[in-house]
Protein backbone atom coordinates (compact mmCIF):
# COMPACT_ATOMS: atom_id res chain seq x y z
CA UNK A 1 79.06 104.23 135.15
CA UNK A 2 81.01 103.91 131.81
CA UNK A 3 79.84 101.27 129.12
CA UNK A 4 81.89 100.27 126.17
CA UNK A 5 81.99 102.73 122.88
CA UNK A 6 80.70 101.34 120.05
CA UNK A 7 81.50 101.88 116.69
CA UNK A 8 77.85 102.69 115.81
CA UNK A 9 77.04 104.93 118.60
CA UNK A 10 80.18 107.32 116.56
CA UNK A 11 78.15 107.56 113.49
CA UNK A 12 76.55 110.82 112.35
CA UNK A 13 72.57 111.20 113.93
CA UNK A 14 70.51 113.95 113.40
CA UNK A 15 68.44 112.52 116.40
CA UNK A 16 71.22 115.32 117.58
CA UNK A 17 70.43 118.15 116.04
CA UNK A 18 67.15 117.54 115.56
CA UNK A 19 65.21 115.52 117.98
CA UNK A 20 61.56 115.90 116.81
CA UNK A 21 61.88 115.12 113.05
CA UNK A 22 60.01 112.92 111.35
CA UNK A 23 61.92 109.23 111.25
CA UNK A 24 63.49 109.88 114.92
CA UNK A 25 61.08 108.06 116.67
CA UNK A 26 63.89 104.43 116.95
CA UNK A 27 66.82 106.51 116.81
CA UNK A 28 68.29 106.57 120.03
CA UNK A 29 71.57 109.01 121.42
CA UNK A 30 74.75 107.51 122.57
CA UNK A 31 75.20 106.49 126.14
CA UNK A 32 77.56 109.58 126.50
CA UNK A 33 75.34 111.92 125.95
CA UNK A 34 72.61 111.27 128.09
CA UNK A 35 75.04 111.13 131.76
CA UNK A 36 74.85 113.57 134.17
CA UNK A 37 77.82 116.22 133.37
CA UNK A 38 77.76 119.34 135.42
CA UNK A 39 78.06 122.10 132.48
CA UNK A 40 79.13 124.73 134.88
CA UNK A 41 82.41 122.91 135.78
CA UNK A 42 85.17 122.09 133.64
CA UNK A 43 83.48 118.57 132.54
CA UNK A 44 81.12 120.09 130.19
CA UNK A 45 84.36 120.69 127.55
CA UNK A 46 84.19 117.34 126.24
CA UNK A 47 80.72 117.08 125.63
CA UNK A 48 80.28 120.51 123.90
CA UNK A 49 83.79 119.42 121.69
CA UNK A 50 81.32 115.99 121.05
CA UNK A 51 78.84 118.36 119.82
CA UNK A 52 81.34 120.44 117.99
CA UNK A 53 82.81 117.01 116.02
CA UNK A 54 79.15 116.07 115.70
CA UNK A 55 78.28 119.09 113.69
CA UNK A 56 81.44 118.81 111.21
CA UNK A 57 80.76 115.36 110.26
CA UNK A 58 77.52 116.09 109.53
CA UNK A 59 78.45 119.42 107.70
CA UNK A 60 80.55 117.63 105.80
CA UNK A 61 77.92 114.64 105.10
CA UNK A 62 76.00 117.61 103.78
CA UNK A 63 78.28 118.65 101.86
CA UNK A 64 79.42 115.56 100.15
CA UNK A 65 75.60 114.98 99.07
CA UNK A 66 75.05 118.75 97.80
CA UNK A 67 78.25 117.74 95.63
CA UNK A 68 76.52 114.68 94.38
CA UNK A 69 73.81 116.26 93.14
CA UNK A 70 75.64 119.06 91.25
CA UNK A 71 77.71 116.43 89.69
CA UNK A 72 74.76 113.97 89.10
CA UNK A 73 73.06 116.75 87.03
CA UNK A 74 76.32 117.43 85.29
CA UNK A 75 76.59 113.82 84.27
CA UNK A 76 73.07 114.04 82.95
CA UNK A 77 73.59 117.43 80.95
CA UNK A 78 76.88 115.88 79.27
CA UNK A 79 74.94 112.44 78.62
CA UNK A 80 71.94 114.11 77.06
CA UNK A 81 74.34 116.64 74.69
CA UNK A 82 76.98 113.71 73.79
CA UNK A 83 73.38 111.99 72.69
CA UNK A 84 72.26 115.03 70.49
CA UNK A 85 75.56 114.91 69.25
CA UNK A 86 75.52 111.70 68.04
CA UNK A 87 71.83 112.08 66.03
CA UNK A 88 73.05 115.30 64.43
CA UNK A 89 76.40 113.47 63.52
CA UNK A 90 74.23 110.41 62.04
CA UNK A 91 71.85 112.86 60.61
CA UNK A 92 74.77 114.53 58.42
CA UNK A 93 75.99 111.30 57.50
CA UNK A 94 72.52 110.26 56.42
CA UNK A 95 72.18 113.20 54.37
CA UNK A 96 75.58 112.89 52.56
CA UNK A 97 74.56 109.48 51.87
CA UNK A 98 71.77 110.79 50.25
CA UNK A 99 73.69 113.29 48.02
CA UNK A 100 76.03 110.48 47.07
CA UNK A 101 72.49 108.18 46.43
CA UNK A 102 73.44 105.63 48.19
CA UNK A 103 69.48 104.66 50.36
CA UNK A 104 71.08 101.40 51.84
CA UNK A 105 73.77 103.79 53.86
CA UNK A 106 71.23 106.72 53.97
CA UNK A 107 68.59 104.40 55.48
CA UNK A 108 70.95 102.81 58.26
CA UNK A 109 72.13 106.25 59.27
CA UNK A 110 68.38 107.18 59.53
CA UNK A 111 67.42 104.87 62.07
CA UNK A 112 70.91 105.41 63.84
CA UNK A 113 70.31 108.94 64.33
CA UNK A 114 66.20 108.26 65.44
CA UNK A 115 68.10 105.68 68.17
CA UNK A 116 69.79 108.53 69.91
């Protein structure tokens, strides 16, 4: 009645949760959930504490990603303003090389701050 648990069948599905969505057409449910339980009795605990487990992991597989993003576009923000940064800071030095007429300097600092 009982096969072996496998390490994949623990993973986090949302053939679960969702049955119908697009993409579950190969995903298959453990053996575990599909055996005849009698949910009036006390047997239907464990499965409904599966389902309970279930739901956490994927809550927190949710949440894990929803952090990635937020930090993903924080990464981007500080890249693009550390790169703005750097053109104004090679701009300034471009122009003081100008007041101190020195175009060798000037035009090196030019094409630094057109880089970034």
């Amino acid at each position: 009645r009982y096969k072996p648990l496998l390490c994949k069948q623990l993973k986090v599905s949302s053939a679960i949760g969702d049955p119908n969505a697009q993409g579950q057409q190969n995903e298959s449910l453990a053996w575990f959930l599909s055996i005849e339980v009698d949910l009036g009795g006390l047997n239907h605990l464990w499965n409904e504490e599966f389902y309970q487990v279930h739901w956490l992991w994927a809550k927190a597989l949710q949440d894990q990603w929803k952090e990635e993003i937020e930090l993903v576009q924080l990464e981007m923000n500080w890249t693009c303003n550390f790169f703005l940064w750097k053109a104004a800071q090679w701009g300034d030095q471009m122009q003081q090389s100008l007041v101190k007429d020195l175009p060798g300097y000037a035009c090196y600092s030019g094409r630094q701050s057109h880089m970034y």
